[in-house]
Protein backbone atom coordinates (compact mmCIF):
# COMPACT_ATOMS: atom_id res chain seq x y z
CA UNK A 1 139.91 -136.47 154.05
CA UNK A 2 138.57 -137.98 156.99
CA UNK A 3 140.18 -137.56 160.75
CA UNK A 4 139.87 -141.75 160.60
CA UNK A 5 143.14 -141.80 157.63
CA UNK A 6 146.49 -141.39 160.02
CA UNK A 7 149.18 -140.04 158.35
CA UNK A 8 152.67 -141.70 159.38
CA UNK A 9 155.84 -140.13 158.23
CA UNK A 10 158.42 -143.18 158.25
CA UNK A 11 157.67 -143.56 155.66
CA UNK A 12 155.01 -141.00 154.39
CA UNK A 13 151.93 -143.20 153.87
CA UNK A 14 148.11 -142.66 155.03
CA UNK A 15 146.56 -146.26 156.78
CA UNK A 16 143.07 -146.90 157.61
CA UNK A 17 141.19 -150.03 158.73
CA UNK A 18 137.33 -150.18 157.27
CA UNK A 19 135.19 -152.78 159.15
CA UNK A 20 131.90 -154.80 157.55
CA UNK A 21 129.06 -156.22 158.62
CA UNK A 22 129.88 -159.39 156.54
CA UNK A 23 132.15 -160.85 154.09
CA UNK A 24 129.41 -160.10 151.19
CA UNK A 25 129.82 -156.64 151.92
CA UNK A 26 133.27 -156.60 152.47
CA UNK A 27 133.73 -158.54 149.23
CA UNK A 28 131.62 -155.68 147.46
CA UNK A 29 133.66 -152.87 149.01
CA UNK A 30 136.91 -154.35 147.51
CA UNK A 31 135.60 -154.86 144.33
CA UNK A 32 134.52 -151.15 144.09
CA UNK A 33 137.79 -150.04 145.48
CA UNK A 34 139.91 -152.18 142.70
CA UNK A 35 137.61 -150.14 140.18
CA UNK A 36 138.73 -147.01 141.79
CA UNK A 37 142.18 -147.90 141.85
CA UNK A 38 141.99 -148.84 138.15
CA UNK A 39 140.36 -146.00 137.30
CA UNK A 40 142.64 -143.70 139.32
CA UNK A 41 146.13 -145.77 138.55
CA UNK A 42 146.55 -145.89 142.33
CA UNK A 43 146.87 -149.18 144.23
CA UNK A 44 146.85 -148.67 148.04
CA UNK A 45 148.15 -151.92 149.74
CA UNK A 46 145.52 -154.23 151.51
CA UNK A 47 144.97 -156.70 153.99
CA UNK A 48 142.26 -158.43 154.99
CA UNK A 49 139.68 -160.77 156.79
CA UNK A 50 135.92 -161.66 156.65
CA UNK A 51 135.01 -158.45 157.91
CA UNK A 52 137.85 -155.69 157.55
CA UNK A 53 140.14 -154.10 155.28
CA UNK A 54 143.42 -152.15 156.15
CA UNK A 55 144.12 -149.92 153.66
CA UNK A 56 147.67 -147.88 153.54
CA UNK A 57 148.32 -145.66 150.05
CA UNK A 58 151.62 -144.64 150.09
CA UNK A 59 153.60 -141.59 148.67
CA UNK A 60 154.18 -141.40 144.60
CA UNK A 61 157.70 -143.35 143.46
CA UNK A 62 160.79 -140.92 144.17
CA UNK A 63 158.61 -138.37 146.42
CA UNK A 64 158.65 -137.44 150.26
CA UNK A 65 155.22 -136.19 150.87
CA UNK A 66 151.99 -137.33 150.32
CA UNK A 67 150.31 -135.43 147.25
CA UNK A 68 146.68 -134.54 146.70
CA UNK A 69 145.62 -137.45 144.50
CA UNK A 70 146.28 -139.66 147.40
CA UNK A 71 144.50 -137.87 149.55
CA UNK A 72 141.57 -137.49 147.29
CA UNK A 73 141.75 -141.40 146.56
CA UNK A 74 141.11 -141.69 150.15
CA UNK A 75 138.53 -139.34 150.14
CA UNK A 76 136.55 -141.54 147.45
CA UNK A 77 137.71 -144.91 149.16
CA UNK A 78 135.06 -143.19 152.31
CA UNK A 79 132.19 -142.52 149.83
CA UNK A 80 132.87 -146.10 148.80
CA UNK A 81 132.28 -147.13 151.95
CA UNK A 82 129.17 -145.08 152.74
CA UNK A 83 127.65 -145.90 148.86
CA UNK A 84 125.17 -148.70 149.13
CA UNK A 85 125.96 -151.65 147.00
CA UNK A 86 125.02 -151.78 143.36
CA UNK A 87 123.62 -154.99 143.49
C-alpha cells in the first residue's frame, strides 16, 4: 500500500485524496473504481470535485482493525490511477 493512504484509528479507516488533470479523467477514474468496488464488494466513501477524489475505506462491519482486503483494495485503487484510460 502506498505511504500516500493514512491510516486513522478513530475510527480505523484508510483516506486518500487522488487529484486529475481534468474532469474527463477524473470521471474515468471513478468509473473504474465503481467496477472495482463491484467486483471486490467494497465501497470506500467518496467525495468529490472537477479534479479530485477523497477516498476513505473503512474497517469491515463489527471489526476494529483494518483487514487485508482493504488494504489490497487500496492497493488496486493506485494502479487505477496509474492505468491509462481504456478509451
Amino acid at each position: 500500500m502506498s505511504d500516500q493512504w493514512r491510516e486513522r484509528h478513530r475510527p480505523p479507516r484508510l483516506e486518500k485524496r487522488y487529484e486529475f488533470s481534468d474532469y474527463a479523467t477524473l470521471s474515468d477514474f471513478l468509473d473504474r473504481a465503481a467496477a472495482l468496488s463491484e467486483r471486490e464488494g467494497l465501497y470506500p466513501d467518496m467525495g468529490f470535485g472537477r479534479d479530485y477524489v477523497n477516498m476513505t475505506i473503512h474497517v469491515a462491519e463489527g471489526s476494529e482493525t483494518l483487514d487485508e482486503a482493504r488494504r489490497r483494495f487500496a492497493d488496486d485503487l493506485d494502479r487505477l490511477k496509474q492505468e491509462p484510460s481504456a478509451d
